[in-house]
PDB file of N, CA and C in Angstrom:
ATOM      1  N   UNK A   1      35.290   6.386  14.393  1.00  0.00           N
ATOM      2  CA  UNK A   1      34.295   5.430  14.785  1.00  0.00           C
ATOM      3  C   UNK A   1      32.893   6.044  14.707  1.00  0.00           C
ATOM      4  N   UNK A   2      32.556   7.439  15.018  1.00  0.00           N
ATOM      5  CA  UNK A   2      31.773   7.642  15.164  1.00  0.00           C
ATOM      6  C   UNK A   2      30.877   8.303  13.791  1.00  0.00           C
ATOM      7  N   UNK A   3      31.739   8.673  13.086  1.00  0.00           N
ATOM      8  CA  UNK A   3      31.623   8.444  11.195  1.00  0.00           C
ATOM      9  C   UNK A   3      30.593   7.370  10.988  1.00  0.00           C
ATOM     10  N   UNK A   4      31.764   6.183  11.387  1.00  0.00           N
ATOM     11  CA  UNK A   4      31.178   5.069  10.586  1.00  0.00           C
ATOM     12  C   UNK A   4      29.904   4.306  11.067  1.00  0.00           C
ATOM     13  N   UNK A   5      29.460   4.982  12.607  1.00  0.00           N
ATOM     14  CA  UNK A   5      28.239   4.193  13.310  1.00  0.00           C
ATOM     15  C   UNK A   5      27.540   5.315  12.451  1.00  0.00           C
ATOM     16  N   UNK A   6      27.321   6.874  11.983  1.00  0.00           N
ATOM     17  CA  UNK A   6      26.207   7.689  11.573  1.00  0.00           C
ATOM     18  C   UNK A   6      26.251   7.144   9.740  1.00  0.00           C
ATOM     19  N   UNK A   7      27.312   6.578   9.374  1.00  0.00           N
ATOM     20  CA  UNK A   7      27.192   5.666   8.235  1.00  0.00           C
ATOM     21  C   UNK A   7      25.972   4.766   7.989  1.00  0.00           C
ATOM     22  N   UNK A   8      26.467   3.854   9.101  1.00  0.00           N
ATOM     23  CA  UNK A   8      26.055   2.448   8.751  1.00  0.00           C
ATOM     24  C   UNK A   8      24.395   2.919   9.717  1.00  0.00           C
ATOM     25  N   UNK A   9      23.951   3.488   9.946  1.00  0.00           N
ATOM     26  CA  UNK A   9      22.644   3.918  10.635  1.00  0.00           C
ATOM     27  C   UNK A   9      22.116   4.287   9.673  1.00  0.00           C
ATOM     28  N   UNK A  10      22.731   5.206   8.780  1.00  0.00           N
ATOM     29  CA  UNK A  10      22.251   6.002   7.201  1.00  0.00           C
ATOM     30  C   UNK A  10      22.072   4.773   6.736  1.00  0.00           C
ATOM     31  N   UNK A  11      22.879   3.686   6.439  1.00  0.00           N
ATOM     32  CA  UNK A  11      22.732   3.110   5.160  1.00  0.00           C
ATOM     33  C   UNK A  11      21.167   1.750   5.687  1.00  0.00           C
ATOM     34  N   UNK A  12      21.028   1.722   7.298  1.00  0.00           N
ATOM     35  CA  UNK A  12      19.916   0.913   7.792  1.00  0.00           C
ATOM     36  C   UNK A  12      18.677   1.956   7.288  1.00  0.00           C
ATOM     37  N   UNK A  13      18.796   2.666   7.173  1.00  0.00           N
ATOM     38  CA  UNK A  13      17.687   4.009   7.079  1.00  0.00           C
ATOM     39  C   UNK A  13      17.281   3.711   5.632  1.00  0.00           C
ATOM     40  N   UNK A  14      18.202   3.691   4.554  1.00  0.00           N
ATOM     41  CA  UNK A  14      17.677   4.101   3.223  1.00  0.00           C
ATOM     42  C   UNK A  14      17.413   2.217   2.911  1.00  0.00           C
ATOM     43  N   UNK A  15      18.001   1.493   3.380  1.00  0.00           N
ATOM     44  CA  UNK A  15      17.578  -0.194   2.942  1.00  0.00           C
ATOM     45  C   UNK A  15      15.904   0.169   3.543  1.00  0.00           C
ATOM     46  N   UNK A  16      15.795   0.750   4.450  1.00  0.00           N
ATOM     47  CA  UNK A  16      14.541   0.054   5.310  1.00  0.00           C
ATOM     48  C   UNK A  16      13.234   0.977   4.012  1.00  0.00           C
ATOM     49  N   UNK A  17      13.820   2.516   3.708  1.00  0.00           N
ATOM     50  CA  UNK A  17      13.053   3.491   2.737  1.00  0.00           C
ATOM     51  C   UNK A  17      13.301   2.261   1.336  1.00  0.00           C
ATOM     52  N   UNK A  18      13.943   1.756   0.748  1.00  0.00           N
ATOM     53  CA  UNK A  18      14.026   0.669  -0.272  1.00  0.00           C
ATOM     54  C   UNK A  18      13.275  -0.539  -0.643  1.00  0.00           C
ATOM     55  N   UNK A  19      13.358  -0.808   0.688  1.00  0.00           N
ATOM     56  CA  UNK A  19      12.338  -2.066   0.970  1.00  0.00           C
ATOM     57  C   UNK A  19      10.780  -1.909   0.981  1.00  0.00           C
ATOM     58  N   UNK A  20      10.401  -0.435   1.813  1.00  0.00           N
ATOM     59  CA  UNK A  20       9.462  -0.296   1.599  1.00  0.00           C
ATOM     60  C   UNK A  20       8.504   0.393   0.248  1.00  0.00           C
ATOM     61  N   UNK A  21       9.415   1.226  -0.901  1.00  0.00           N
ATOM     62  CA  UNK A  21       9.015   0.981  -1.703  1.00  0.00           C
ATOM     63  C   UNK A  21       9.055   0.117  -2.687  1.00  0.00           C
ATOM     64  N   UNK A  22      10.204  -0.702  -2.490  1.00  0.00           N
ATOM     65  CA  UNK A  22       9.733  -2.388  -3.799  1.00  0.00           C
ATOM     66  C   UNK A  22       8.323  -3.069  -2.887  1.00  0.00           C
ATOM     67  N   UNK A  23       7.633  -2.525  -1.817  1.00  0.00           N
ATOM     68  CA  UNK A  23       6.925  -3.222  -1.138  1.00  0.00           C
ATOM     69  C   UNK A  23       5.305  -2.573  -2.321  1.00  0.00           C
ATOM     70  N   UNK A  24       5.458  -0.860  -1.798  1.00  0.00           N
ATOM     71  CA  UNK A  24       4.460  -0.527  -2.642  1.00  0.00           C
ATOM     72  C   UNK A  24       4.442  -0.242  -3.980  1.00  0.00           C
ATOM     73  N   UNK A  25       5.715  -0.689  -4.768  1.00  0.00           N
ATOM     74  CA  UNK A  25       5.990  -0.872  -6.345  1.00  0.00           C
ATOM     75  C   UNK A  25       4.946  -2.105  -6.608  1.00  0.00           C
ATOM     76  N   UNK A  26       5.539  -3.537  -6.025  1.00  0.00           N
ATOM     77  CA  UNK A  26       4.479  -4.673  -6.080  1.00  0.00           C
ATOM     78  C   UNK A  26       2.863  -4.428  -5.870  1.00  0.00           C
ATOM     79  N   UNK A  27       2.526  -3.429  -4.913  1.00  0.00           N
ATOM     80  CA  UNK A  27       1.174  -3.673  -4.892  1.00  0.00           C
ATOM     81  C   UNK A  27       0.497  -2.570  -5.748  1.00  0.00           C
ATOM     82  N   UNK A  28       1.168  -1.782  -6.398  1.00  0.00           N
ATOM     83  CA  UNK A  28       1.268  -1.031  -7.708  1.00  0.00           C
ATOM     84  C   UNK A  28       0.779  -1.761  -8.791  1.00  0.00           C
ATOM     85  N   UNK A  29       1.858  -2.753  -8.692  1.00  0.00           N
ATOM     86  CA  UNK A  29       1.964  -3.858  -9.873  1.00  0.00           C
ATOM     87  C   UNK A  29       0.660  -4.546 -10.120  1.00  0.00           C
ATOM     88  N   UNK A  30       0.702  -5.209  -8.609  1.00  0.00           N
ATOM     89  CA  UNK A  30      -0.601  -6.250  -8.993  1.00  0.00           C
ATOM     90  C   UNK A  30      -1.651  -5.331  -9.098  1.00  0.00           C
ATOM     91  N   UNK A  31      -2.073  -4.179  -8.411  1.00  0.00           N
ATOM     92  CA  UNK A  31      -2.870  -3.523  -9.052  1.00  0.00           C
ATOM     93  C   UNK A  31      -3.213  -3.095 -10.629  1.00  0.00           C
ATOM     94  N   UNK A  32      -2.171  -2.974 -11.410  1.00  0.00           N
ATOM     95  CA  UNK A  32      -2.181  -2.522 -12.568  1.00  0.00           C
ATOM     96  C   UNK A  32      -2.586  -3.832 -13.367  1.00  0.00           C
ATOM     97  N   UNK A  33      -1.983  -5.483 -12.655  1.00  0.00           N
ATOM     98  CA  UNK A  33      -2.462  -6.005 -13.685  1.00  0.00           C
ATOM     99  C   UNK A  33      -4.117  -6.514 -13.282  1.00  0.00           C
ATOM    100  N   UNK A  34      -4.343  -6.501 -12.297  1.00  0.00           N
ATOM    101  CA  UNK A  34      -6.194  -6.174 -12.060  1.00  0.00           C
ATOM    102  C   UNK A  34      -6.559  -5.684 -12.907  1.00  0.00           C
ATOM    103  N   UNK A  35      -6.222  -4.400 -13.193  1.00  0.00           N
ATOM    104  CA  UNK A  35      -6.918  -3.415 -14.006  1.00  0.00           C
ATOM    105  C   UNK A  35      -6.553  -4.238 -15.698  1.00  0.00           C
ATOM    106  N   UNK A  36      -5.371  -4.549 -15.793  1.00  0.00           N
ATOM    107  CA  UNK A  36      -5.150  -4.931 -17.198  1.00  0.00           C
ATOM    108  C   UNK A  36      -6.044  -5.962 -17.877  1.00  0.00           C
ATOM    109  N   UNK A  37      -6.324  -6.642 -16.891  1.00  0.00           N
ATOM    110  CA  UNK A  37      -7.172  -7.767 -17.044  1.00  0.00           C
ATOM    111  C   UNK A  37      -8.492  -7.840 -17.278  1.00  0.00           C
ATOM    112  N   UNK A  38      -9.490  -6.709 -16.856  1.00  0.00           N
ATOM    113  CA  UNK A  38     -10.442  -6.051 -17.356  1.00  0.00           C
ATOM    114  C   UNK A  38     -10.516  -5.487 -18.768  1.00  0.00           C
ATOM    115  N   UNK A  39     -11.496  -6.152 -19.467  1.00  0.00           N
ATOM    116  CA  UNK A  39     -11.973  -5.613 -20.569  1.00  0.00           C
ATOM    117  C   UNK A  39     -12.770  -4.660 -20.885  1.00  0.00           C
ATOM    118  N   UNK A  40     -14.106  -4.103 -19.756  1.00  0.00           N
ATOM    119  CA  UNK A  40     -14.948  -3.822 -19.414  1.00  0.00           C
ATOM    120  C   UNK A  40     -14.832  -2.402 -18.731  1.00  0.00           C
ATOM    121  N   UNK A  41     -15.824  -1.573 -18.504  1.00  0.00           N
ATOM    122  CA  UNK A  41     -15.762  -0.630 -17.507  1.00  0.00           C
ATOM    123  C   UNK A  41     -16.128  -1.554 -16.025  1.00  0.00           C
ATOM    124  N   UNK A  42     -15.503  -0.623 -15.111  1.00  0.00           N
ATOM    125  CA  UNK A  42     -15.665  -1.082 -13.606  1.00  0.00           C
ATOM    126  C   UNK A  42     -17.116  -0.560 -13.235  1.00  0.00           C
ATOM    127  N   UNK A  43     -18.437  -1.049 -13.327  1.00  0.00           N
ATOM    128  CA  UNK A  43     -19.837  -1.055 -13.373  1.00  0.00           C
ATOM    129  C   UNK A  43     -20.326  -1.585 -12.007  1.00  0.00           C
ATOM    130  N   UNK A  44     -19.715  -2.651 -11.418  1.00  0.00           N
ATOM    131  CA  UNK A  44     -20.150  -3.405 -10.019  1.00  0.00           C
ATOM    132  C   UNK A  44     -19.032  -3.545  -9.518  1.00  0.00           C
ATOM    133  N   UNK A  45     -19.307  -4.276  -8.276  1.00  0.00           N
ATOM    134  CA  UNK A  45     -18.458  -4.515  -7.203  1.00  0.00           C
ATOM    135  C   UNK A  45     -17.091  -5.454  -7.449  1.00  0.00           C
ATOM    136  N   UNK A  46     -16.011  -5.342  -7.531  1.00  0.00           N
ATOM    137  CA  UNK A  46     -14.965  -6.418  -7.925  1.00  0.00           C
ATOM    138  C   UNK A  46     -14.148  -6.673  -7.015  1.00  0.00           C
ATOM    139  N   UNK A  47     -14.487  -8.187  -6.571  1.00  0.00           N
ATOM    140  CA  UNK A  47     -13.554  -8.655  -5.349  1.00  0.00           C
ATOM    141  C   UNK A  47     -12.067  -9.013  -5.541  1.00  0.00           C
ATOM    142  N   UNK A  48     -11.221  -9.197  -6.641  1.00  0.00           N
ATOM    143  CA  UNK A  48     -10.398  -9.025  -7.034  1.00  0.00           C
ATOM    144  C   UNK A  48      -9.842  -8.293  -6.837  1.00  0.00           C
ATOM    145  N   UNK A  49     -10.145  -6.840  -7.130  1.00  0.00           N
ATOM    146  CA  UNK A  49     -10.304  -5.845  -7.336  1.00  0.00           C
ATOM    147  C   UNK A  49     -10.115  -4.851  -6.207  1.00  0.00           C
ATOM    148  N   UNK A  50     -10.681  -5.059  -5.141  1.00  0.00           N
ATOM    149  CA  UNK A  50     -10.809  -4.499  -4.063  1.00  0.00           C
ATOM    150  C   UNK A  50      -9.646  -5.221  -3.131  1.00  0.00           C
ATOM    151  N   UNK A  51      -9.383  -6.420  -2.960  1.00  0.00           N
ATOM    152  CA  UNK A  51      -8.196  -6.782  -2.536  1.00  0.00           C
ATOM    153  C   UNK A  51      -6.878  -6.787  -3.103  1.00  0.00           C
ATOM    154  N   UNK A  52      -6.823  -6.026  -4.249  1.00  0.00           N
ATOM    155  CA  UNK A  52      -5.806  -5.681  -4.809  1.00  0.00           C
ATOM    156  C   UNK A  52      -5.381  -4.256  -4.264  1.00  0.00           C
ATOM    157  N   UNK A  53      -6.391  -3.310  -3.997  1.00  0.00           N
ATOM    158  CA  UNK A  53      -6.418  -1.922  -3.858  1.00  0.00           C
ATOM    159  C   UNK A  53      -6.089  -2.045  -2.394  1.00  0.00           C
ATOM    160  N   UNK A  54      -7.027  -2.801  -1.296  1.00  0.00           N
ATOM    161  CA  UNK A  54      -7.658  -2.176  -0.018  1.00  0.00           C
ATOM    162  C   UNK A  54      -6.647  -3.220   0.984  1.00  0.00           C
ATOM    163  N   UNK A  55      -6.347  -2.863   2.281  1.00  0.00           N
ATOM    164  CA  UNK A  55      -5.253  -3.342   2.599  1.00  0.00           C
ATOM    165  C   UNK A  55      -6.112  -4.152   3.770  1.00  0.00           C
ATOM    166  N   UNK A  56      -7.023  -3.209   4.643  1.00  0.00           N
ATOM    167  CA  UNK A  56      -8.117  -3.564   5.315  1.00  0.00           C
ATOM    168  C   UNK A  56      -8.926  -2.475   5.621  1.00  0.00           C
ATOM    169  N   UNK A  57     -10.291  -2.487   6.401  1.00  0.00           N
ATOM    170  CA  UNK A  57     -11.288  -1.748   6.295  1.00  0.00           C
ATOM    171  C   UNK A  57     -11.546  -1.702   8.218  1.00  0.00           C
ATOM    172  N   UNK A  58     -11.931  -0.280   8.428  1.00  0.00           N
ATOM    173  CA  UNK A  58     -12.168  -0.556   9.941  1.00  0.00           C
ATOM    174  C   UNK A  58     -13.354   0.013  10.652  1.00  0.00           C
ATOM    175  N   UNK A  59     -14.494  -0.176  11.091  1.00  0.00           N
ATOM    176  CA  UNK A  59     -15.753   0.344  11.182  1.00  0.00           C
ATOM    177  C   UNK A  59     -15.476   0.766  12.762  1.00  0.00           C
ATOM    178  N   UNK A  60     -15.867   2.072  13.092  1.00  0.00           N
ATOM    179  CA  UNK A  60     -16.126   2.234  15.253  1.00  0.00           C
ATOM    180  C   UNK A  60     -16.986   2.349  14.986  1.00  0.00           C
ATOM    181  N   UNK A  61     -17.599   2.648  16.541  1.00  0.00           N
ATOM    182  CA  UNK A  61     -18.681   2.755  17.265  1.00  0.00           C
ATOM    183  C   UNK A  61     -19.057   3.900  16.866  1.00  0.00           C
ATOM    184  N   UNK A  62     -18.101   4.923  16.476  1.00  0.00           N
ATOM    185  CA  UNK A  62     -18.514   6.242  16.647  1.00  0.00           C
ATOM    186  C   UNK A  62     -19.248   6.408  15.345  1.00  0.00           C
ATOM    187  N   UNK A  63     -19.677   6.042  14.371  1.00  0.00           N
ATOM    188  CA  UNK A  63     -19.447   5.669  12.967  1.00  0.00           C
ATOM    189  C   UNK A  63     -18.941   5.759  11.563  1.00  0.00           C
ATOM    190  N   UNK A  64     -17.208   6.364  12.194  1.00  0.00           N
ATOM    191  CA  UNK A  64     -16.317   6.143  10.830  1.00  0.00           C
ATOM    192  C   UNK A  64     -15.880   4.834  10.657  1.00  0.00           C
ATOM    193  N   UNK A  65     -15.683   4.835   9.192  1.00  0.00           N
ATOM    194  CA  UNK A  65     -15.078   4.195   8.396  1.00  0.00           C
ATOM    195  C   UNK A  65     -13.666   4.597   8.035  1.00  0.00           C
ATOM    196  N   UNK A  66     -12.990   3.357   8.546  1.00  0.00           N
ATOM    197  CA  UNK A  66     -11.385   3.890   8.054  1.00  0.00           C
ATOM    198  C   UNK A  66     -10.757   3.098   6.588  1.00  0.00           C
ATOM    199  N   UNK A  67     -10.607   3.300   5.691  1.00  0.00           N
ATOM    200  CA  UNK A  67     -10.180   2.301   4.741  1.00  0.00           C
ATOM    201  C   UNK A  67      -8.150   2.350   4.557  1.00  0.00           C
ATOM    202  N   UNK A  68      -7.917   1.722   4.535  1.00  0.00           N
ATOM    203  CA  UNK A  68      -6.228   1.599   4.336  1.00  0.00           C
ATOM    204  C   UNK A  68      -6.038   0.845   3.131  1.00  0.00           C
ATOM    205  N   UNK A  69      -5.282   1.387   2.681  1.00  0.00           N
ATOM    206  CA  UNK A  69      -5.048   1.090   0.917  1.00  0.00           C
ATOM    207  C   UNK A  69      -3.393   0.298   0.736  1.00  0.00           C
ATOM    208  N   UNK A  70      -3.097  -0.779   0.535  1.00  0.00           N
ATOM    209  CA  UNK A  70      -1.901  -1.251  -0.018  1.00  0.00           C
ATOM    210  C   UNK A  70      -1.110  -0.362   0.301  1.00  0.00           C
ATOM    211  N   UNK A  71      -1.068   0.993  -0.290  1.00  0.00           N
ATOM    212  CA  UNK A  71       0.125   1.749  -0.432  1.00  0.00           C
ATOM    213  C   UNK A  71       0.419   2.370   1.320  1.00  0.00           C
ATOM    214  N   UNK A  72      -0.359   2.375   2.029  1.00  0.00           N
ATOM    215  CA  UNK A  72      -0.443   3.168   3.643  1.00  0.00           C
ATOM    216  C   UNK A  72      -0.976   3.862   3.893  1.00  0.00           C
ATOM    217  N   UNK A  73      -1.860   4.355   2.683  1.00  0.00           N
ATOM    218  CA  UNK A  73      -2.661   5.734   2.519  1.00  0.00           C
ATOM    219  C   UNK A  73      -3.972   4.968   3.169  1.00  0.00           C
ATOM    220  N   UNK A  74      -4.141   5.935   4.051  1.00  0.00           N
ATOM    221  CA  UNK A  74      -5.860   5.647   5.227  1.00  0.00           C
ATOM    222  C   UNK A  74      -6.637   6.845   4.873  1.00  0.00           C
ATOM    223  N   UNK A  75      -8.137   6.633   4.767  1.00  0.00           N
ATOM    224  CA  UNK A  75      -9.153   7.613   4.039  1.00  0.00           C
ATOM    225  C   UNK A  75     -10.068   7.505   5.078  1.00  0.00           C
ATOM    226  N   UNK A  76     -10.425   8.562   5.860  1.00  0.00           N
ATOM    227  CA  UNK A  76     -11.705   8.354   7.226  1.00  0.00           C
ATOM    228  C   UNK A  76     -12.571   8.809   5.719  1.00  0.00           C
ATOM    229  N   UNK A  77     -13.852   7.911   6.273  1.00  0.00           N
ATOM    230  CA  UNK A  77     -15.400   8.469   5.841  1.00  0.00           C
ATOM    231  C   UNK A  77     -16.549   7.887   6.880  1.00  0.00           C
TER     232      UNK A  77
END
């Protein structure tokens, strides 16, 4: 019994690691076709563009900037 509960815990573990990368495969994706879709160099600001990449943006008091990116990756500046 106790096999099959460190089993089936493993196999909740790697669905949940699965899920979350077909999560950041897709925002891979739509990123790439943003970019595909451009003919041009990236010269100005692209709102498309930026909501394809940026997941949300977070300003304190203290005055960083936190940016979080689709993929989970957070950048203080």
């Amino acid at each position: 019994m106790a096999r099959y509960d460190a089993a089936k815990a493993k196999l909740g573990t790697l669905q949940k690691e699965k899920d979350q990368r077909l999560v950041q495969a897709d925002a891979i994706g739509r990123f790439m076709f943003e970019l595909s879709e451009r003919s041009d160099a990236i010269t100005e600001f692209d709102e498309r563009l930026w909501l394809a990449v940026v997941e949300k943006a977070a300003a304190y008091h203290d005055g960083r900037l936190v940016f979080t990116f689709q993929n989970g990756t957070a950048v203080e500046g």
